[in-house]
PDB file of N, CA and C in Angstrom:
ATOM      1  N   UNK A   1     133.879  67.981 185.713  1.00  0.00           N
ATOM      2  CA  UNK A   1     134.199  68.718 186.920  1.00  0.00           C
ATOM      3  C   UNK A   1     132.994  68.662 187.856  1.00  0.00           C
ATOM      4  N   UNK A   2     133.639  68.342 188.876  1.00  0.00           N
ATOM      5  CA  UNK A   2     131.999  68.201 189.973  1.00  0.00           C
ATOM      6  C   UNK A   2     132.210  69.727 191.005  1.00  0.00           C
ATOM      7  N   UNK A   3     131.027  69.833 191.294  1.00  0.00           N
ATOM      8  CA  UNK A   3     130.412  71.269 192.196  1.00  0.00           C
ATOM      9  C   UNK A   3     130.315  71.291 193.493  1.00  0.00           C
ATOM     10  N   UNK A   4     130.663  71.773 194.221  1.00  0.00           N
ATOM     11  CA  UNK A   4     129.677  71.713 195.521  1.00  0.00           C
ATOM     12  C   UNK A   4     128.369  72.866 195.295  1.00  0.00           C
ATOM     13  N   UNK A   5     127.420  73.066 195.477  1.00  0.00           N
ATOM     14  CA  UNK A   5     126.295  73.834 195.809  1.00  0.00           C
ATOM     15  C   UNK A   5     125.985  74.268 196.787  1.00  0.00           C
ATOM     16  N   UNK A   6     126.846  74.568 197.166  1.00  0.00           N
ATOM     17  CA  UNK A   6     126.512  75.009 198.744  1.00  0.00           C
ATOM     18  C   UNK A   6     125.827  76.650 199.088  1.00  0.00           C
ATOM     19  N   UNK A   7     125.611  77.603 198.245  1.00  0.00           N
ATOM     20  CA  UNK A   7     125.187  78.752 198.226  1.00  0.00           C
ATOM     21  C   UNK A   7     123.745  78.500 198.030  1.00  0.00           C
ATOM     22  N   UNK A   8     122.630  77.934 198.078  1.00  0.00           N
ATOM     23  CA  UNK A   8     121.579  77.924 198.659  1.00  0.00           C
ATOM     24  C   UNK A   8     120.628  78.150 197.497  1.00  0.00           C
ATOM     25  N   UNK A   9     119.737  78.935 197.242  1.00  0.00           N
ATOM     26  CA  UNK A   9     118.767  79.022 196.637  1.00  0.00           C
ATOM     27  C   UNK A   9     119.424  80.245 195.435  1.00  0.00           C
ATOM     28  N   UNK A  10     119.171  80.078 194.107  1.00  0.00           N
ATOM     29  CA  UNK A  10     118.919  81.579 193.395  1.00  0.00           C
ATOM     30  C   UNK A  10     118.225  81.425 191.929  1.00  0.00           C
ATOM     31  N   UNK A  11     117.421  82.228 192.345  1.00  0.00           N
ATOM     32  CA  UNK A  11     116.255  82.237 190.602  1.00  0.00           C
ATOM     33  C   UNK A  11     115.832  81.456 190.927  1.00  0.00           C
ATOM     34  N   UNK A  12     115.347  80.998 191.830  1.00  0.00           N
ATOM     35  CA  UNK A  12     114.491  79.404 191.990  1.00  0.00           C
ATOM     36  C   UNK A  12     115.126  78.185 192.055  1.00  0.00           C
ATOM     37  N   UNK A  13     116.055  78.399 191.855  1.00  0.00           N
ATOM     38  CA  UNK A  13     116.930  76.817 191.967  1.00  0.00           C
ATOM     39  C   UNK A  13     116.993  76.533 192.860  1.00  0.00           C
ATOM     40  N   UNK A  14     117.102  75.750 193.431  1.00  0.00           N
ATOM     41  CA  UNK A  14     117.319  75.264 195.110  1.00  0.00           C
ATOM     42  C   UNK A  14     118.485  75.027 195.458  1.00  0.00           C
ATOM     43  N   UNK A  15     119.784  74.895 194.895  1.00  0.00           N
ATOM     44  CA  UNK A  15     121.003  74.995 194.955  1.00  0.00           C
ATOM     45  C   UNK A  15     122.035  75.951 193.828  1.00  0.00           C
ATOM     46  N   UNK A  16     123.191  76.259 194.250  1.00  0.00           N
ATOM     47  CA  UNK A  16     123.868  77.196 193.715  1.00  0.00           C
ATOM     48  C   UNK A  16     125.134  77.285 193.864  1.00  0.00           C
ATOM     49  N   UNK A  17     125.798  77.779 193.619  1.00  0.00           N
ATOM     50  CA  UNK A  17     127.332  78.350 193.277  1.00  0.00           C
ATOM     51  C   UNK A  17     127.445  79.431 193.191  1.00  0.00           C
ATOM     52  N   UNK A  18     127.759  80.469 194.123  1.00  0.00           N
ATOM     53  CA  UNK A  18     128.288  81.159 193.752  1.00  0.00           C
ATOM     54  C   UNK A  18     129.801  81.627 193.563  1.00  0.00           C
ATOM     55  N   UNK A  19     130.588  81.654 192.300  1.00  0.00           N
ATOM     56  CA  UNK A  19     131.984  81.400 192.208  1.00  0.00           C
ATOM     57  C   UNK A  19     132.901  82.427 192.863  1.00  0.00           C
ATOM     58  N   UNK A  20     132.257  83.323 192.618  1.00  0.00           N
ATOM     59  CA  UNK A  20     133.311  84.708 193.679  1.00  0.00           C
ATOM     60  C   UNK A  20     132.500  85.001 194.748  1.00  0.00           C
ATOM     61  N   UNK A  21     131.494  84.507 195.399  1.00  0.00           N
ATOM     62  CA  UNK A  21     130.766  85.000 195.984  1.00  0.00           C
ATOM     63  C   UNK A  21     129.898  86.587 196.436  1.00  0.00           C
ATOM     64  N   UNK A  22     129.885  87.431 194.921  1.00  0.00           N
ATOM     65  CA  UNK A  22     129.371  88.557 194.362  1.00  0.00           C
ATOM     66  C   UNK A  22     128.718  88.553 193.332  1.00  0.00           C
ATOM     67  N   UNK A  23     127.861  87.365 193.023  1.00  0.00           N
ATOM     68  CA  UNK A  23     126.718  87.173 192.149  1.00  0.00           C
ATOM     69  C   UNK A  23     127.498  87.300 190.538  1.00  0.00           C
ATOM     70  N   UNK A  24     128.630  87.560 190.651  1.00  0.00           N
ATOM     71  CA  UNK A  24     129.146  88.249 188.757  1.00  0.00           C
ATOM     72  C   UNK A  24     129.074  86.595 188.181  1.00  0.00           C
ATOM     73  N   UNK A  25     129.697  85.407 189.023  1.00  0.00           N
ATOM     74  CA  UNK A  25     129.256  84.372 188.363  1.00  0.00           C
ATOM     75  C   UNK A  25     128.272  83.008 189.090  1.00  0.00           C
ATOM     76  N   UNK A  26     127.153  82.638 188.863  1.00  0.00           N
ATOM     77  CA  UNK A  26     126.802  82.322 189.557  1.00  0.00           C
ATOM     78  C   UNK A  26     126.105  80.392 188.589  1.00  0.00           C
ATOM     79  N   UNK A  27     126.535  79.260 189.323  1.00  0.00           N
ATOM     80  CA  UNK A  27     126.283  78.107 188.334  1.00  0.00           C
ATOM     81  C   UNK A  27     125.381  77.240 189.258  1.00  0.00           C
ATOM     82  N   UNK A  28     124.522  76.548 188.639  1.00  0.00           N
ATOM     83  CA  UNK A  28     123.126  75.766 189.648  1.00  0.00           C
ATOM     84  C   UNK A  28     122.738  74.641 188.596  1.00  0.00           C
ATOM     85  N   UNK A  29     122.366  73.764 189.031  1.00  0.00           N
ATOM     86  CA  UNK A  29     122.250  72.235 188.251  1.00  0.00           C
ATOM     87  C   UNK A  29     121.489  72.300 187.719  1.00  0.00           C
ATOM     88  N   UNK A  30     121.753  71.386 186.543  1.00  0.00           N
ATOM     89  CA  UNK A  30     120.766  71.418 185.802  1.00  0.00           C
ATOM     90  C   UNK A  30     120.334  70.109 185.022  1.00  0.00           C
ATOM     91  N   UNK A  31     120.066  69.167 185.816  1.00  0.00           N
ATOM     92  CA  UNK A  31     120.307  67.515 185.238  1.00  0.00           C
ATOM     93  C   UNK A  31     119.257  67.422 184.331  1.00  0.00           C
ATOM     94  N   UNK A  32     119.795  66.185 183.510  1.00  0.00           N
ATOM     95  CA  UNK A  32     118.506  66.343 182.285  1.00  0.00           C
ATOM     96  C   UNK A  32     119.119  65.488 181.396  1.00  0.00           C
ATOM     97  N   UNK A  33     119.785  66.434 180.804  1.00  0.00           N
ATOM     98  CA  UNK A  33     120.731  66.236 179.366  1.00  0.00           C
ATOM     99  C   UNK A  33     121.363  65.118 179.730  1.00  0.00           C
ATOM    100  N   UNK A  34     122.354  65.329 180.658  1.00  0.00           N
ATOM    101  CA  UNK A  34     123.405  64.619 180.840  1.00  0.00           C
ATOM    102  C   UNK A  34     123.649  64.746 182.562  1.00  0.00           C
ATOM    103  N   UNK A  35     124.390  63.420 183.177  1.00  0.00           N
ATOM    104  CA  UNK A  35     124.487  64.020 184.720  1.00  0.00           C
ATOM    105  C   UNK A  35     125.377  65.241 184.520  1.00  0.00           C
ATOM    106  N   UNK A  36     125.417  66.019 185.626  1.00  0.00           N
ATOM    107  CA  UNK A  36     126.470  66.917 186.279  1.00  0.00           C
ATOM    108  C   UNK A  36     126.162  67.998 185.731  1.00  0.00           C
ATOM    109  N   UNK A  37     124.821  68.098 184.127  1.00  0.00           N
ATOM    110  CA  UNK A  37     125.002  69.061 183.829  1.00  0.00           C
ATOM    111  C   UNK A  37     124.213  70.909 184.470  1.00  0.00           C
ATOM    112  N   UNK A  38     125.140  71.633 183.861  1.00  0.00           N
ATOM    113  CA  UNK A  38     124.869  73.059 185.024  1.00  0.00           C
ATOM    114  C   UNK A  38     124.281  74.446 183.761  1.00  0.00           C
ATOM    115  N   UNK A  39     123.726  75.308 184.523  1.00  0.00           N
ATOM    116  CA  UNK A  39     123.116  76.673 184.033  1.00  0.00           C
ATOM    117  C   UNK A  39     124.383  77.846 184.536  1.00  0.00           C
ATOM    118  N   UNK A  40     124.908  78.541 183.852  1.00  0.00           N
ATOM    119  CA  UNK A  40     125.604  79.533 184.605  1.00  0.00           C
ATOM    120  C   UNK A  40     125.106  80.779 183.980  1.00  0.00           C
ATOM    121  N   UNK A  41     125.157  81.673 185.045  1.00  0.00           N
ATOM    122  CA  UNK A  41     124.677  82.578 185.402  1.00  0.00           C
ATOM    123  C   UNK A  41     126.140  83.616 185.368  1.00  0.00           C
ATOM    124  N   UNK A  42     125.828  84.458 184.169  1.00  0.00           N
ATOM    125  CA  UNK A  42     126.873  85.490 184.492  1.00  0.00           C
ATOM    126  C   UNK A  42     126.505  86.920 184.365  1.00  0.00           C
ATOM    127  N   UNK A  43     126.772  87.829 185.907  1.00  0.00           N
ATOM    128  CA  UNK A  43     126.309  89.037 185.546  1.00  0.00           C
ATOM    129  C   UNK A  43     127.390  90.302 184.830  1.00  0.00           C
ATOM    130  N   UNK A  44     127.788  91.107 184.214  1.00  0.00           N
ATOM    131  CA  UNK A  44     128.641  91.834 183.731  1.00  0.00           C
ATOM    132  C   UNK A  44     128.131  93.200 184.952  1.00  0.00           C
ATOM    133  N   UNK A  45     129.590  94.033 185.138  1.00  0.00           N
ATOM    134  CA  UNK A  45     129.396  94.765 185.549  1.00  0.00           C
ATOM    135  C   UNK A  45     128.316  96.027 185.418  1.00  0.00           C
ATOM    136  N   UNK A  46     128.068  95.712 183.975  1.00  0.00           N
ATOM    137  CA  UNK A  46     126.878  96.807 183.552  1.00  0.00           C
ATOM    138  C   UNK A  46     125.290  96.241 183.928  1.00  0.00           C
ATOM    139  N   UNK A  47     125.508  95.306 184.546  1.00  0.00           N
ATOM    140  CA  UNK A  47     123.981  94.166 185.274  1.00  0.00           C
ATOM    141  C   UNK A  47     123.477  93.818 183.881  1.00  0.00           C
ATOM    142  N   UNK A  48     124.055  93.605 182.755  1.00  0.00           N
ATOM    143  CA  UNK A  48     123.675  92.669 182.017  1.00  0.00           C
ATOM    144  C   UNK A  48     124.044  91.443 182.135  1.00  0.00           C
ATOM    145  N   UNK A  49     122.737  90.809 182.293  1.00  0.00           N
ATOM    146  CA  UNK A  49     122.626  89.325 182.762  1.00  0.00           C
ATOM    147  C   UNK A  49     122.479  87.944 181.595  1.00  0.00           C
ATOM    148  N   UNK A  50     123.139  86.815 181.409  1.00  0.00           N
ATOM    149  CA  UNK A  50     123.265  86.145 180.844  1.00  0.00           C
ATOM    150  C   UNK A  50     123.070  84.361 181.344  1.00  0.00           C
ATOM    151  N   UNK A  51     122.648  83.602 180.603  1.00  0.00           N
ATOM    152  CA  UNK A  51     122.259  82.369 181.379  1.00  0.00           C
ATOM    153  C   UNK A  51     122.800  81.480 180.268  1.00  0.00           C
ATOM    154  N   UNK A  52     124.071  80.615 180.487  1.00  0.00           N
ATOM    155  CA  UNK A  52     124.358  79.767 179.765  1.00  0.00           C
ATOM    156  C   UNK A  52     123.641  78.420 179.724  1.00  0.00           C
ATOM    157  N   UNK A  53     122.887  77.914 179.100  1.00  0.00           N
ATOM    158  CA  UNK A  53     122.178  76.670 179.697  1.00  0.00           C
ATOM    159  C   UNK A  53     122.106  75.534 178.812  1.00  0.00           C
ATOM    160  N   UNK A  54     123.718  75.344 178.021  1.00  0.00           N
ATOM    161  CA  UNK A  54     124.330  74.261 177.335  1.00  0.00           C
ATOM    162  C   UNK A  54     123.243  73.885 176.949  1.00  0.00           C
ATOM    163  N   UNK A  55     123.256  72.516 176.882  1.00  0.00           N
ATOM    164  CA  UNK A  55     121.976  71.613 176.086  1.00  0.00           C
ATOM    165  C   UNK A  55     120.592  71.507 176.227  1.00  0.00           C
ATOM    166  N   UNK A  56     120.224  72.171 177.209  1.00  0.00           N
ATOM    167  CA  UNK A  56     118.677  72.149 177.693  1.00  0.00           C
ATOM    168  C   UNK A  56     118.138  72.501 176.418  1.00  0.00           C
ATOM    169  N   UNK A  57     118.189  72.798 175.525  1.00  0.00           N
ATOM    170  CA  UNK A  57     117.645  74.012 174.454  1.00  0.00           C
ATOM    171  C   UNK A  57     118.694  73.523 173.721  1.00  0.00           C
ATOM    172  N   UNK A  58     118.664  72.998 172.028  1.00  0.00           N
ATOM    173  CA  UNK A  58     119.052  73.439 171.147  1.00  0.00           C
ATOM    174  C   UNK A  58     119.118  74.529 170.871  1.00  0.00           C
ATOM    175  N   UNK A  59     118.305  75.224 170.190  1.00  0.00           N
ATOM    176  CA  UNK A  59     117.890  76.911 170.449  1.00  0.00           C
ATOM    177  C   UNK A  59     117.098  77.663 171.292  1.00  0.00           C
ATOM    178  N   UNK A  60     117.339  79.277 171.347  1.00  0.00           N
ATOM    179  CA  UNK A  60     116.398  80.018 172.129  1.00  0.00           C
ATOM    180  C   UNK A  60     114.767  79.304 172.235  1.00  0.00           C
ATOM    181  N   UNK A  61     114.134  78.789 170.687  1.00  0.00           N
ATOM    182  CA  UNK A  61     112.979  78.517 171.004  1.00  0.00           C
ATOM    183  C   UNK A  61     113.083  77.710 171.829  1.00  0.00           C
ATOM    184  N   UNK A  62     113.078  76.720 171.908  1.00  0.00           N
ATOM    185  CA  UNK A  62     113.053  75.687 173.240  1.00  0.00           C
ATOM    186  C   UNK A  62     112.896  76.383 174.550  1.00  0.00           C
ATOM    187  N   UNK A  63     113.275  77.223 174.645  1.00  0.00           N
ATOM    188  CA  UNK A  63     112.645  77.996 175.860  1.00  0.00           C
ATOM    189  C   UNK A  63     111.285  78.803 175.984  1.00  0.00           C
ATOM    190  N   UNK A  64     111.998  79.989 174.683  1.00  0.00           N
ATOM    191  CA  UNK A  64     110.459  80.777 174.314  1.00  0.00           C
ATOM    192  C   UNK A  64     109.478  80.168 174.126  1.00  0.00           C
ATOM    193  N   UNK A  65     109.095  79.340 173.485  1.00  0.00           N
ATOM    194  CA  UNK A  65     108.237  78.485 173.017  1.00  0.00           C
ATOM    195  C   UNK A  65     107.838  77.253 173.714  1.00  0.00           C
ATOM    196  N   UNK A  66     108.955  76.555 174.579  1.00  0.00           N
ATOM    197  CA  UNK A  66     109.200  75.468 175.591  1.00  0.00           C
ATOM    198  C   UNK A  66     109.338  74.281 174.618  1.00  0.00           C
ATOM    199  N   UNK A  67     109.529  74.600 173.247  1.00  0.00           N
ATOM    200  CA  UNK A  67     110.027  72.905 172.747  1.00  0.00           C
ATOM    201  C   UNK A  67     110.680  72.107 172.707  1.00  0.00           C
ATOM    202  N   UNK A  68     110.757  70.641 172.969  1.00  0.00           N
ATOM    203  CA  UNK A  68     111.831  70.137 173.138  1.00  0.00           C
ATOM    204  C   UNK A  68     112.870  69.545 171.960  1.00  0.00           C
ATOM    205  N   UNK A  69     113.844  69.581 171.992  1.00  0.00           N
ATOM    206  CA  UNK A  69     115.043  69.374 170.825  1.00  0.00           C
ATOM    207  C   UNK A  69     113.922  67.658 170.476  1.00  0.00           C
ATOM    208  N   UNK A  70     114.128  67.738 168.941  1.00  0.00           N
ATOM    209  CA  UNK A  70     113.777  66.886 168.170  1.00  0.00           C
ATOM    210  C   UNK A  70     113.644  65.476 168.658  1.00  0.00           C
ATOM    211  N   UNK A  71     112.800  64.367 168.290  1.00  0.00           N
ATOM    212  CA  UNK A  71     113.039  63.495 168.927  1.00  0.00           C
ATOM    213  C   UNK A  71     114.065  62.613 168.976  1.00  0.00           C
ATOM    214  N   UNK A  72     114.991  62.271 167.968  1.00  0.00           N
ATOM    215  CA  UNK A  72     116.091  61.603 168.106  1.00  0.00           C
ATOM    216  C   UNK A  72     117.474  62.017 169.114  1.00  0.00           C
ATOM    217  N   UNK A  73     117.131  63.640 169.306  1.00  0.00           N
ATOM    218  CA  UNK A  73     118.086  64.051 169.765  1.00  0.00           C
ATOM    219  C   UNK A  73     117.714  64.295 171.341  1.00  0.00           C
ATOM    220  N   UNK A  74     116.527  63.788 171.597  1.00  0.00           N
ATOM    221  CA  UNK A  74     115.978  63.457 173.185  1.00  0.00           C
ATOM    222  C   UNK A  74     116.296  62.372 173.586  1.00  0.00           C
ATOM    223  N   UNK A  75     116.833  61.269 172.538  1.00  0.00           N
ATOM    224  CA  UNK A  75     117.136  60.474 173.301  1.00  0.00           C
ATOM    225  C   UNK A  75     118.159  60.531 173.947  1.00  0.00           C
ATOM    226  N   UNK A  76     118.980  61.058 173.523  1.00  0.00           N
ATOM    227  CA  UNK A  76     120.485  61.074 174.013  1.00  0.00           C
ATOM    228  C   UNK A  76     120.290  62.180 175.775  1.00  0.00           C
ATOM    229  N   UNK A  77     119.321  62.523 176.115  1.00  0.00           N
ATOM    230  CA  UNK A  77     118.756  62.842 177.579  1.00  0.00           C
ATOM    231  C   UNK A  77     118.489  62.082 178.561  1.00  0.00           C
ATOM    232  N   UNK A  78     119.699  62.217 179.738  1.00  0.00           N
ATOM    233  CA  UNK A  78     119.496  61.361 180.681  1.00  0.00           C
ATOM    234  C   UNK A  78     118.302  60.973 181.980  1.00  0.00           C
ATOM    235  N   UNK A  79     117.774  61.869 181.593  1.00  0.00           N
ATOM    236  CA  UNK A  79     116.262  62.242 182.409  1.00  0.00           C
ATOM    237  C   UNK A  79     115.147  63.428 181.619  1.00  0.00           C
ATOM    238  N   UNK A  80     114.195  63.094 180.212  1.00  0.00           N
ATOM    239  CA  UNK A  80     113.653  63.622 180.023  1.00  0.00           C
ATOM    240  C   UNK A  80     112.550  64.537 180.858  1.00  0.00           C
ATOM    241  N   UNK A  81     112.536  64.154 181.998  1.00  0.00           N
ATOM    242  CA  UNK A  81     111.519  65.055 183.098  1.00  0.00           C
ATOM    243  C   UNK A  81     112.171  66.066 183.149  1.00  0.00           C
ATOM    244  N   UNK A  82     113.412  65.946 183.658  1.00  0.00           N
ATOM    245  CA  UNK A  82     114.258  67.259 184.344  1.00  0.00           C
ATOM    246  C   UNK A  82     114.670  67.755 183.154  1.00  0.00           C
ATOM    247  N   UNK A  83     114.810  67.501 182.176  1.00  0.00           N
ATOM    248  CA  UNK A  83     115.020  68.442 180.806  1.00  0.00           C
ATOM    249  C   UNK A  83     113.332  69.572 180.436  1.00  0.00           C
ATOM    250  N   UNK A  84     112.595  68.441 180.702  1.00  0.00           N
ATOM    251  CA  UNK A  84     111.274  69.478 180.572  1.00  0.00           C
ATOM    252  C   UNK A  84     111.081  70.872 181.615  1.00  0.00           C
ATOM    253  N   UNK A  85     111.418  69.974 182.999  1.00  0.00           N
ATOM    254  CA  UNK A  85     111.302  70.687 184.057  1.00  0.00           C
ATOM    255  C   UNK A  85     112.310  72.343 183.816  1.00  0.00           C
ATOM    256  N   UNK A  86     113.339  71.855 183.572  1.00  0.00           N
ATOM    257  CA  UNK A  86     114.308  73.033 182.704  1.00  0.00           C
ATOM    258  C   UNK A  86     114.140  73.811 182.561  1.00  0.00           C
ATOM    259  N   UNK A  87     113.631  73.562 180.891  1.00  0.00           N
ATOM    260  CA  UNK A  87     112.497  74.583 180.382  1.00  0.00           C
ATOM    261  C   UNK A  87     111.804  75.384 180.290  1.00  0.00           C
ATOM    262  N   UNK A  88     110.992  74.621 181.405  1.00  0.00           N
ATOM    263  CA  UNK A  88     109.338  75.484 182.579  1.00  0.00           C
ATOM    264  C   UNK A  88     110.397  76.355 182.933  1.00  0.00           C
ATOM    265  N   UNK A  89     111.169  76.236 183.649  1.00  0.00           N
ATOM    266  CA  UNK A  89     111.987  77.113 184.579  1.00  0.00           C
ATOM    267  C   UNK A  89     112.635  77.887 184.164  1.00  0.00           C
ATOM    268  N   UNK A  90     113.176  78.053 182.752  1.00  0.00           N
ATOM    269  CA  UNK A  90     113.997  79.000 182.334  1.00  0.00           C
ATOM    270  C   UNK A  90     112.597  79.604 181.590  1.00  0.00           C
ATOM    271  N   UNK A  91     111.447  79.415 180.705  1.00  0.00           N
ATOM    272  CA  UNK A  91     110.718  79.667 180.160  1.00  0.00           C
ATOM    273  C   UNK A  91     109.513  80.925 181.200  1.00  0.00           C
ATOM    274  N   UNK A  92     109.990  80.493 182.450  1.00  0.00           N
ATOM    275  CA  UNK A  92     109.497  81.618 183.468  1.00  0.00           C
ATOM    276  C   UNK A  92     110.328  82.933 183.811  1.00  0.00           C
ATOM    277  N   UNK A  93     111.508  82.227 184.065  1.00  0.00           N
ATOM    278  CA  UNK A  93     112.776  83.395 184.129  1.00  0.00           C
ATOM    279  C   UNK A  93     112.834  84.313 182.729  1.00  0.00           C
ATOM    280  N   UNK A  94     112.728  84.152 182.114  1.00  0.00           N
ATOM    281  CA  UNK A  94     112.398  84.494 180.623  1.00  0.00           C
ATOM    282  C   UNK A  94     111.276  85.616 180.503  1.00  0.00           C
ATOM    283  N   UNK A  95     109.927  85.016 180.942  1.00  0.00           N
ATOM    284  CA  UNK A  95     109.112  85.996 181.065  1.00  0.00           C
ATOM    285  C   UNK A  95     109.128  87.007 182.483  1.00  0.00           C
ATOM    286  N   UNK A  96     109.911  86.615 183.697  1.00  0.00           N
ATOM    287  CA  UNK A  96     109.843  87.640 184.329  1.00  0.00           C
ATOM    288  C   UNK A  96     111.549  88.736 184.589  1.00  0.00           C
ATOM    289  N   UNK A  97     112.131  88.341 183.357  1.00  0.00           N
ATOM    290  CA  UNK A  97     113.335  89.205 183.802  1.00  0.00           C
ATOM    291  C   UNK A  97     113.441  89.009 181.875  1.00  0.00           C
ATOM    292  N   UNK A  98     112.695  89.507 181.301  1.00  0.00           N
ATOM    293  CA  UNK A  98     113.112  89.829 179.746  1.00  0.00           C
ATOM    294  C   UNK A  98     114.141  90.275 179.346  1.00  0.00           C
ATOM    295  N   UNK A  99     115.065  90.948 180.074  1.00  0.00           N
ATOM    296  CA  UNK A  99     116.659  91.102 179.524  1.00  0.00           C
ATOM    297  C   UNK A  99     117.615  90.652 179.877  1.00  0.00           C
ATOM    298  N   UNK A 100     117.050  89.112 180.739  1.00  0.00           N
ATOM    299  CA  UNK A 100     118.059  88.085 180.865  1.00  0.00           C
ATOM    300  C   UNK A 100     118.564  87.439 179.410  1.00  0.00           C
ATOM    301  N   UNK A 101     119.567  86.989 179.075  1.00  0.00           N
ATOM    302  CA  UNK A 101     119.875  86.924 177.881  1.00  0.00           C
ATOM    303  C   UNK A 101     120.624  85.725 178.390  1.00  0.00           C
ATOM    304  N   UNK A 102     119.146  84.382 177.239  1.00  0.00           N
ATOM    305  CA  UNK A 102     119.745  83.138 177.521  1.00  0.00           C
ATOM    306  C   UNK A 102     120.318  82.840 176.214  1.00  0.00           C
ATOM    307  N   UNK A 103     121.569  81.982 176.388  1.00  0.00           N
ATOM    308  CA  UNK A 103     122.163  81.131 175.595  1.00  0.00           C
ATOM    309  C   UNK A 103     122.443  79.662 175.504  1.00  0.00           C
ATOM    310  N   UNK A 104     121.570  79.219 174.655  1.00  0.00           N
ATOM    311  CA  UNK A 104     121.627  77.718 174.555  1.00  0.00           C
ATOM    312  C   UNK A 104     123.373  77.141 173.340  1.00  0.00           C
ATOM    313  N   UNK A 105     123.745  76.368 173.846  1.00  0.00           N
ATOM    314  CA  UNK A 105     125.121  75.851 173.546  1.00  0.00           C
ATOM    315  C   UNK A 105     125.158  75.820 171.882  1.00  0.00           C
ATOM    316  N   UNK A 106     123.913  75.187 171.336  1.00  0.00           N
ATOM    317  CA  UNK A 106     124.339  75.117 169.508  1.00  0.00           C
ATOM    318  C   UNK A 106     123.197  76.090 169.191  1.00  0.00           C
ATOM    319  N   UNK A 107     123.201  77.383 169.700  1.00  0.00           N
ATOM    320  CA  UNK A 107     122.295  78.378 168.598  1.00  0.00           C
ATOM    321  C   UNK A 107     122.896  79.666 167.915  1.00  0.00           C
ATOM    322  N   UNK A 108     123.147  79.305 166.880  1.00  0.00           N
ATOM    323  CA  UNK A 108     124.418  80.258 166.545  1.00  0.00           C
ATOM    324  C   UNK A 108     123.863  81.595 166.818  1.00  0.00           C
ATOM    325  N   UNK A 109     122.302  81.728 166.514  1.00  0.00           N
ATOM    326  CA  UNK A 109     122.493  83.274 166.554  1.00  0.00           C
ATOM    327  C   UNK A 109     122.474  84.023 168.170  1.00  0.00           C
ATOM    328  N   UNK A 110     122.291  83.463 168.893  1.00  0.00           N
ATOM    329  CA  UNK A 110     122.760  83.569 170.222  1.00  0.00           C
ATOM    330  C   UNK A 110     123.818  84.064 170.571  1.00  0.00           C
ATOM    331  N   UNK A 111     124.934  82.950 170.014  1.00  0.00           N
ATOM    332  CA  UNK A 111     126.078  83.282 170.355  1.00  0.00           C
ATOM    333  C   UNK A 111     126.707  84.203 169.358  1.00  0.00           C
ATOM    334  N   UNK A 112     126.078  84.458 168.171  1.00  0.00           N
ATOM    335  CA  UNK A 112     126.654  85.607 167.187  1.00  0.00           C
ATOM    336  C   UNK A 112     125.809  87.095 168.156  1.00  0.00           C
ATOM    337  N   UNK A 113     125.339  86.868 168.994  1.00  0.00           N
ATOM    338  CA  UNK A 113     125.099  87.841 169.950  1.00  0.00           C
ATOM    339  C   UNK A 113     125.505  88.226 170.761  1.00  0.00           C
ATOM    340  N   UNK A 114     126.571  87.484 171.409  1.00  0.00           N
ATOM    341  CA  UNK A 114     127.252  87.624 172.621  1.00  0.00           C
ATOM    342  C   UNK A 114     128.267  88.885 172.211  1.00  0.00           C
ATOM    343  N   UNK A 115     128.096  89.683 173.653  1.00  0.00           N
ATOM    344  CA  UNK A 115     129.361  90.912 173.340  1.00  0.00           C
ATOM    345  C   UNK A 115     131.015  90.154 172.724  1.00  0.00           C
ATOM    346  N   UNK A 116     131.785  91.017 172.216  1.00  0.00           N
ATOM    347  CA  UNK A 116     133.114  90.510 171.895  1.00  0.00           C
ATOM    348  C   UNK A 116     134.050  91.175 172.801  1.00  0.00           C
ATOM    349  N   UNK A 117     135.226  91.009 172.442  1.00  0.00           N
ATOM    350  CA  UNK A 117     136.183  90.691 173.774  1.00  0.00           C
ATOM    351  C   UNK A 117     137.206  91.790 172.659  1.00  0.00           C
TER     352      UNK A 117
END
């Protein structure tokens, strides 16, 4: 599925989405991994904030820590810069909004964290 970005800057990204245009969901690029791929941003009405950021990160460490997924599994990254660059960037958001609550795509205990429905 392709994006337009036309909502401008948010968290530092230089482009954005916002899907309802009330911040509850909000998606910004995130090339690296793979083309097209995106960070979404979802706020819950209670302003708990969440950052989906698929493959950038095997797990949370990869952020906390800034490591990158193993080496065999870097290769399969279509631009190792912008996967690092990522990182930096979520690894800042991280330290200045600590109850942003990121989720990387294969970390189970992440997602055994996520509220239930």
């Amino acid at each position: 599925m392709n994006y337009e970005f036309e909502d401008g800057p948010y968290l530092g990204f230089e482009h954005s989405r916002d899907v309802y245009g009330d911040g509850a969901i909000v998606i910004v690029p995130a090339p690296g991994h793979t083309p097209g791929s995106v960070i979404i941003f979802i706020t819950l009405p209670s302003e708990k904030r969440y950052a989906f950021i698929g493959d950038l990160a095997w797990q949370l460490e990869g952020v906390t820590e800034r490591e990158e997924r193993p080496w065999p599994m870097r290769n399969a990254d279509s631009d190792t810069t912008a996967v690092r660059e990522g990182l930096r960037h979520m690894a800042a958001l991280n330290a200045r909004f600590p109850d942003l609550v990121i989720v990387p795509a294969h970390d189970a205990r992440a997602l055994a964290a996520l509220p239930r429905l």
